[in-house]
Protein backbone atom coordinates (compact mmCIF):
# COMPACT_ATOMS: atom_id res chain seq x y z
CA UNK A 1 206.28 -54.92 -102.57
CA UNK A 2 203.95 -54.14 -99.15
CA UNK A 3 203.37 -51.57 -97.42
CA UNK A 4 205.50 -52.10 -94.78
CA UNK A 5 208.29 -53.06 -96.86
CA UNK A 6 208.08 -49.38 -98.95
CA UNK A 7 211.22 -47.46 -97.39
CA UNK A 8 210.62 -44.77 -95.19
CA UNK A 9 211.07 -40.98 -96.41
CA UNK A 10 214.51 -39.84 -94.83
CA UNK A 11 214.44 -37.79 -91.58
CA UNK A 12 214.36 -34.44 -93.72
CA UNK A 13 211.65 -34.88 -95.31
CA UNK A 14 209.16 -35.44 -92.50
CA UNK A 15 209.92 -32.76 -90.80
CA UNK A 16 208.02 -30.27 -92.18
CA UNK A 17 204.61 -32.30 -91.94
CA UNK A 18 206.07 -32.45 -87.75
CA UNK A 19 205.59 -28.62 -88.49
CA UNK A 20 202.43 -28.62 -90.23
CA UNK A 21 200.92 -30.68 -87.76
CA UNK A 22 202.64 -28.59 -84.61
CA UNK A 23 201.17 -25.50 -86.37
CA UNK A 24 197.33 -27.10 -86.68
CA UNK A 25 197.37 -27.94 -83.17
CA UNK A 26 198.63 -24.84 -82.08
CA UNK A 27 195.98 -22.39 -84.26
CA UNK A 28 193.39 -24.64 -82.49
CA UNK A 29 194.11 -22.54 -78.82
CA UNK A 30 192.43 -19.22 -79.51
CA UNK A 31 194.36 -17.60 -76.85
CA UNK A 32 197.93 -18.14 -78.45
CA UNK A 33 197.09 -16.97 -81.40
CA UNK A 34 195.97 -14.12 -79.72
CA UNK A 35 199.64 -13.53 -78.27
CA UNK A 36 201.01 -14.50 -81.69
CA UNK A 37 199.05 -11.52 -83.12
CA UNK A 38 200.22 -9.24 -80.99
CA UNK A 39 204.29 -10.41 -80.92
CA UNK A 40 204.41 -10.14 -84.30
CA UNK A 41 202.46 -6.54 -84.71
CA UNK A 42 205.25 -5.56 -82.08
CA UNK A 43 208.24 -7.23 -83.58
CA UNK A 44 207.11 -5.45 -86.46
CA UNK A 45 206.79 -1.64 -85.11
CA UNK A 46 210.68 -2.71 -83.38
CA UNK A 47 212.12 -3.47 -86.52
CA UNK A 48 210.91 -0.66 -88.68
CA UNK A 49 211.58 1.91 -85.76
CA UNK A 50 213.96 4.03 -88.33
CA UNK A 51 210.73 4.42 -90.75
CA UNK A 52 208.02 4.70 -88.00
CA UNK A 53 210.02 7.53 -86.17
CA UNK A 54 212.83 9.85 -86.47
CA UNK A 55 216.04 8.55 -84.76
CA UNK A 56 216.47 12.34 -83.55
CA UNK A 57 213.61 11.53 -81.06
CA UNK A 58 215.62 10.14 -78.55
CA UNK A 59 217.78 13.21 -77.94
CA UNK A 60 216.93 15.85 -74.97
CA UNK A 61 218.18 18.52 -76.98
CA UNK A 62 215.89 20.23 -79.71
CA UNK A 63 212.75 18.31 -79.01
CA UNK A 64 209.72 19.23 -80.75
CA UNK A 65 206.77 19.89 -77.93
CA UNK A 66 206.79 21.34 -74.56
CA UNK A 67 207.62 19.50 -71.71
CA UNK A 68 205.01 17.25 -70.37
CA UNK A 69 202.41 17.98 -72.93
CA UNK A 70 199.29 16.13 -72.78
CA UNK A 71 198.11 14.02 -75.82
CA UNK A 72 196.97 15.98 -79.03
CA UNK A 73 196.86 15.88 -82.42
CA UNK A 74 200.60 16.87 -83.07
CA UNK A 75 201.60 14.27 -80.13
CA UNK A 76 199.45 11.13 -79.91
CA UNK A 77 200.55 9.91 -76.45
CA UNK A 78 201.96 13.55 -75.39
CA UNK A 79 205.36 14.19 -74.46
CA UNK A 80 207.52 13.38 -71.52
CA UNK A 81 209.78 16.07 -69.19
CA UNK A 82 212.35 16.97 -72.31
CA UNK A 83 209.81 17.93 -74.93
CA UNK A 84 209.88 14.45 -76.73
CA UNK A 85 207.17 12.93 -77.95
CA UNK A 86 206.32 9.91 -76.28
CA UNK A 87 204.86 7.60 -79.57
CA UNK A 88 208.41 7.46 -80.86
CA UNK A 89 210.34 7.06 -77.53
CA UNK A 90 207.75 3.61 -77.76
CA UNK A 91 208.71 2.62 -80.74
CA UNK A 92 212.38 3.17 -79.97
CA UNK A 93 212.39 1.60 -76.66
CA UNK A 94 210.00 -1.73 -78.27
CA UNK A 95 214.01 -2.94 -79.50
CA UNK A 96 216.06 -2.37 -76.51
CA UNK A 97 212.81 -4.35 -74.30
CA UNK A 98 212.85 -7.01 -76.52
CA UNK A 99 216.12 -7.74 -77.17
CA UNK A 100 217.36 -7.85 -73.45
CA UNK A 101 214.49 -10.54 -73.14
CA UNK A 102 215.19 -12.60 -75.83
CA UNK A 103 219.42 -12.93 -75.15
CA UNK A 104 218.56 -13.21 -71.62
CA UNK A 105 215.85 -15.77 -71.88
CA UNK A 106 218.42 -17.30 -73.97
CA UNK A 107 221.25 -17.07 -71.64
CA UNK A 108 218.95 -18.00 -68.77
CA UNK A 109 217.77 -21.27 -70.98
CA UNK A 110 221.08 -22.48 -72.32
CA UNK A 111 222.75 -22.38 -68.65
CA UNK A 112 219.63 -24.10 -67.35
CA UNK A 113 219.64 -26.80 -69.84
CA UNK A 114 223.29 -27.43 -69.84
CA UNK A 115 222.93 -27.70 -66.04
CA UNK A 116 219.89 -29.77 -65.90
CA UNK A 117 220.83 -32.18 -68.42
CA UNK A 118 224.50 -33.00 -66.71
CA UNK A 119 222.75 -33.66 -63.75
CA UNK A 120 220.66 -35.66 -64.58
CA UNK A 121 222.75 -37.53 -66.98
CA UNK A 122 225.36 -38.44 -64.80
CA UNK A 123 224.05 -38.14 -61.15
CA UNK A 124 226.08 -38.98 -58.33
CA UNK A 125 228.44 -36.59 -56.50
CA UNK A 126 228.59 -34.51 -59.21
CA UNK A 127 224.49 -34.08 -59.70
CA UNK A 128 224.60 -33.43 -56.20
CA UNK A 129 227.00 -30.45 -56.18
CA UNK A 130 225.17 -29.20 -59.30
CA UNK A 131 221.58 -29.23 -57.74
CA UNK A 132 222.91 -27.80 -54.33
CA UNK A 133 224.69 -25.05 -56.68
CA UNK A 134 220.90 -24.64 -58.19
CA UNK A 135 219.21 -24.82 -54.81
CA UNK A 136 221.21 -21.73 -53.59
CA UNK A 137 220.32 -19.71 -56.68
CA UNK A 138 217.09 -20.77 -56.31
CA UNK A 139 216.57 -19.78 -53.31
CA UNK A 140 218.16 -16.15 -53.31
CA UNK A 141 215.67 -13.50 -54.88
CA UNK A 142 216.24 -13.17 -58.91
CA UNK A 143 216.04 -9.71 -59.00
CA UNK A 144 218.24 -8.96 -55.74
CA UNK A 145 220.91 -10.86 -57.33
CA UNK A 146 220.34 -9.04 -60.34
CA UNK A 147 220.86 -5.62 -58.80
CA UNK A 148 223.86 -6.56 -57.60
CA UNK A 149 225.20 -7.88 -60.50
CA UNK A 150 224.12 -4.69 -62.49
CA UNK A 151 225.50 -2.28 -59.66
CA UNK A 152 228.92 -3.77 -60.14
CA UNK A 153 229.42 -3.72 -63.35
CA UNK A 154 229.44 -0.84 -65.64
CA UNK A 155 225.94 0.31 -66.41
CA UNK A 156 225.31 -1.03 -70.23
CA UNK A 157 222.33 -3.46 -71.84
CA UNK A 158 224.69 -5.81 -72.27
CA UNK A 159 225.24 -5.73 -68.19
CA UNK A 160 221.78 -6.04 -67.87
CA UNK A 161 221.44 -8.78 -70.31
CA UNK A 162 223.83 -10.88 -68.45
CA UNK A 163 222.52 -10.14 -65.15
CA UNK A 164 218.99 -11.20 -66.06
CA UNK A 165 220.62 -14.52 -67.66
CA UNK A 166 222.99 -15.73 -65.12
CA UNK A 167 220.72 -15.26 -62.21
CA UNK A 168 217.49 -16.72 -63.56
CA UNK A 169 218.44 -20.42 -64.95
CA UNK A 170 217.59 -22.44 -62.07
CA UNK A 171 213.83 -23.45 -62.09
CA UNK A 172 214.58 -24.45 -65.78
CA UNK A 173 217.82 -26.46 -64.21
CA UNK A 174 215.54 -28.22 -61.99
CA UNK A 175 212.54 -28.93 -64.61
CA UNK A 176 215.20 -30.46 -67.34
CA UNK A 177 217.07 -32.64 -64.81
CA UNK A 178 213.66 -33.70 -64.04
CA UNK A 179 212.54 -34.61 -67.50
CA UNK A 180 216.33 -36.06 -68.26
CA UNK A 181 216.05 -38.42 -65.29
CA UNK A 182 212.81 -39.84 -67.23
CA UNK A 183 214.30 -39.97 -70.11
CA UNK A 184 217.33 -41.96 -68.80
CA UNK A 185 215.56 -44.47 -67.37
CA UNK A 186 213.80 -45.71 -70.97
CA UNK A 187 214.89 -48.98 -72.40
CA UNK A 188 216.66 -47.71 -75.19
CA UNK A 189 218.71 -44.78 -73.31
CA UNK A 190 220.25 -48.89 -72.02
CA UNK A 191 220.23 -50.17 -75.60
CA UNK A 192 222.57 -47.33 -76.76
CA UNK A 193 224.67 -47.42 -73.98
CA UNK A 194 225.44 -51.57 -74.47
CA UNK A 195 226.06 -50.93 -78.35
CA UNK A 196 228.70 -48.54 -76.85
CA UNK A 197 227.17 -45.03 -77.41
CA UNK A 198 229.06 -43.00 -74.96
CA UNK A 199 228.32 -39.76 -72.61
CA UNK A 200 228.29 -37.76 -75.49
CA UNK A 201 225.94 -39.68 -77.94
CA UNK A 202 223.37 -40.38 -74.69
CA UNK A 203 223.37 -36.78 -74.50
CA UNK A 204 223.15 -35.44 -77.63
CA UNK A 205 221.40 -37.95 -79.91
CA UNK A 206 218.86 -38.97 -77.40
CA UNK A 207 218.07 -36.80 -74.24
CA UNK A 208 218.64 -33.46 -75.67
CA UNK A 209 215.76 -34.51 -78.76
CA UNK A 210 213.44 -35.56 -75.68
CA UNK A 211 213.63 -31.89 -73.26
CA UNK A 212 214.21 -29.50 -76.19
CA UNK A 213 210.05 -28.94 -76.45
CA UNK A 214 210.25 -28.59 -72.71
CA UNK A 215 213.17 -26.30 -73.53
CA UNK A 216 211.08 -24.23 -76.54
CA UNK A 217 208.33 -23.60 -73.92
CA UNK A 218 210.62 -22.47 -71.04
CA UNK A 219 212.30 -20.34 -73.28
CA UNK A 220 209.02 -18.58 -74.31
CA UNK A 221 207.75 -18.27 -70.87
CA UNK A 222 211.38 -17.07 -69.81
CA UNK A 223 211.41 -14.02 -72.13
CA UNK A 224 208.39 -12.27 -70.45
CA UNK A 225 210.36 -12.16 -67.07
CA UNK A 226 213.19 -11.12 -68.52
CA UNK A 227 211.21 -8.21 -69.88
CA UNK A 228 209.83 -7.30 -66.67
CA UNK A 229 213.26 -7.35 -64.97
CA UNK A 230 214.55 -5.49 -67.78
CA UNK A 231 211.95 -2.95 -66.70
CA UNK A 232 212.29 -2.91 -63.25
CA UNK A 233 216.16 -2.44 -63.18
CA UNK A 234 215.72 0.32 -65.38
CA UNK A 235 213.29 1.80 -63.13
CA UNK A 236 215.30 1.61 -60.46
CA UNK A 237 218.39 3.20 -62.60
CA UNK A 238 220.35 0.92 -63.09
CA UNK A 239 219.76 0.24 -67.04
CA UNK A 240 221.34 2.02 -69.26
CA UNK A 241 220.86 5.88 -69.58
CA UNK A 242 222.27 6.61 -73.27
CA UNK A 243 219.51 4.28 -74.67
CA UNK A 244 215.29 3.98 -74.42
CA UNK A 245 213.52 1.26 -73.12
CA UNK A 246 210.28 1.09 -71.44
CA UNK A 247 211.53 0.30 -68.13
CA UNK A 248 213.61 3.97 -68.48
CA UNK A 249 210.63 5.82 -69.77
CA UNK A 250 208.79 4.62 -66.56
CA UNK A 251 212.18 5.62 -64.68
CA UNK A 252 212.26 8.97 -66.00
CA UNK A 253 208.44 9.72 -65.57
CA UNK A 254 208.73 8.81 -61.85
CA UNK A 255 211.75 11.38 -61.89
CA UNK A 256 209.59 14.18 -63.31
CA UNK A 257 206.87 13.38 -60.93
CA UNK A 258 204.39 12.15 -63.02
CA UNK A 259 202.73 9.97 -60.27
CA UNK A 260 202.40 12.62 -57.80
CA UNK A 261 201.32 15.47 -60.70
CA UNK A 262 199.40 13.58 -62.86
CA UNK A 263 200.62 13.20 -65.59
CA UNK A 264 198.75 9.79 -66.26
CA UNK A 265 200.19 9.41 -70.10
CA UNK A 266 203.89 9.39 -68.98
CA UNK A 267 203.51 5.98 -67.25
CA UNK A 268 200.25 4.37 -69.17
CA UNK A 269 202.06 3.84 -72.61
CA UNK A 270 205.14 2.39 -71.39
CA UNK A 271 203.64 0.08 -68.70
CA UNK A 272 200.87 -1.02 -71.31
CA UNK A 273 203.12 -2.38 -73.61
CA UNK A 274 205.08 -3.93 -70.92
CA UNK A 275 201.87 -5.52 -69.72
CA UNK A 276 200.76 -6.73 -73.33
CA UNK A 277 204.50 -8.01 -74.00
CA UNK A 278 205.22 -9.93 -70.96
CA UNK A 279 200.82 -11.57 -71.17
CA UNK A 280 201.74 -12.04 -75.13
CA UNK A 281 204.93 -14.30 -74.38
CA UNK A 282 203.27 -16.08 -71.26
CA UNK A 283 199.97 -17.22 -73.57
CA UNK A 284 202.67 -18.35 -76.53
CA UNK A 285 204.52 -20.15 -74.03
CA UNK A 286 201.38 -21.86 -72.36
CA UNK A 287 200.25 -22.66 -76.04
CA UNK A 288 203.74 -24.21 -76.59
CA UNK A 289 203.58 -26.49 -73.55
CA UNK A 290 199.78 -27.51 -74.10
CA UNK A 291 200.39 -28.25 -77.76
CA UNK A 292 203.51 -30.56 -76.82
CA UNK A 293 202.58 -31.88 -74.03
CA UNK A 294 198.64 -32.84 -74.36
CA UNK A 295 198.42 -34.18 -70.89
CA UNK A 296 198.60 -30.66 -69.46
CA UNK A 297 195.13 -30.16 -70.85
CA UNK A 298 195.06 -26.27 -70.33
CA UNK A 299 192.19 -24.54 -71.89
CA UNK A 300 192.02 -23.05 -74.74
């Protein structure tokens, strides 16, 4: 028997040398491993919060240092304007900041995608109304929308969740219509449609296969601004008070006056790790895309 009559291994079971090979070319870009690293260190401190700190940190009542206490041996980072010490409000606050920017990313991504890929599929009127509906979002500031949103509705991270997501899907709208227009106009996309493969198979079985890596790396690249809006509606007061994040920590230093008195190590830890977060995700994402896409040729 030849070579090129040997059957091929099912679908299955080439998909985890796809992986192996994905994973080689991405460990060759220094700087996404570098934002890798430092996800996984955090995802790591956020899921073992209940061992790293004491779940009584979070309450004003009963805390263990003086108010506004500089850093020390007893408290690492110091202590904010209850008494509480400031390592384990950053530990605590690592889950609420990244889970609002995963489910919104994810939010944001899914409504994108669904839009972008209708639009392109079936164009026309309908595209039209769809990409004029996109243009408006587009064109009306994310994070004024946002407020809005989170002012009236009842003040919750699930309100802020959903206020990051439905307000931030249209630049990934207009990139996956882009890429699903492309995709439509290959031979086979016509091939399926004259052996009968309807709106539903075109959609499914071939586009969707074709923008998900564009998808991935929007996705990954998404999560960092939903972070930092996360953050700044919280800062603004308009997160939720009964939990910690690091956009509240920053909101309640700037109540206590820590810009104006000094008190440096109220605001550094919090808007460090928003920093590092938000430059982790972007150099993941920029991997992502580079890795998939070759032709970008960003540096490594």
């Amino acid at each position: 028997m030849t070579e090129s009559a040997l059957p091929r291994p099912p679908v299955p079971a080439r998909r985890p040398g796809a992986a192996v090979r994905f994973w080689h070319s991405y460990r060759a870009h220094r700087a996404g491993l570098l934002g890798l690293g430092a996800l996984t260190l955090i995802a790591a401190v956020a899921l073992l919060a209940p061992l790293l700190a004491d779940e009584d940190v979070r309450k004003v009542t009963n805390a263990p240092g003086d108010p506004l206490e500089p850093p020390s041996a007893a408290f690492w980072l110091g202590t904010d304007q209850f008494g509480r010490p400031l390592l384990g409000l950053l530990v605590w606050g690592a889950r609420i900041s990244l889970t609002v920017g995963l489910l919104a990313a994810g939010i944001s991504v899914a409504i994108g995608a669904l839009v972008g890929i209708a639009a392109g599929h079936y164009g026309g009127w309908f595209a039209t109304v769809l990409m004029r509906v996109t243009d408006w979002f587009l064109v009306m500031p994310t994070l004024v929308l946002a407020i809005v949103l989170a002012t009236v509705m009842s003040r919750s991270v699930w309100t802020v969740i959903i206020a990051i997501g439905v307000t931030s899907w249209p630049t990934t709208a207009r990139l996956v219509r882009a890429q699903t227009v492309a995709v439509e106009s290959r031979p086979y996309i016509e091939r399926a449609k004259a052996l009968g493969g309807g709106h539903r198979h075109i959609m499914s079985r071939h586009v969707l296969p074709n923008v998900m890596p564009l998808v991935l790396a929007q996705t990954t690249l998404g999560i960092s601004a939903a972070i930092l809006t996360e953050a700044t509606l919280a800062f603004l007061g308009l997160g939720d008070p009964m939990v910690v994040s690091w956009g509240g920590m920053l909101q309640e230093a700037r109540e206590a006056g820590a810009v104006s008195s000094g008190h440096w190590w109220c605001l550094a830890p919090p808007g460090l790790a928003i920093a590092v977060v938000a430059l982790a995700f972007t150099l993941c994402g920029r991997t992502i895309e580079t890795v998939l896409d070759p032709r970008l040729g960003v540096g490594r």
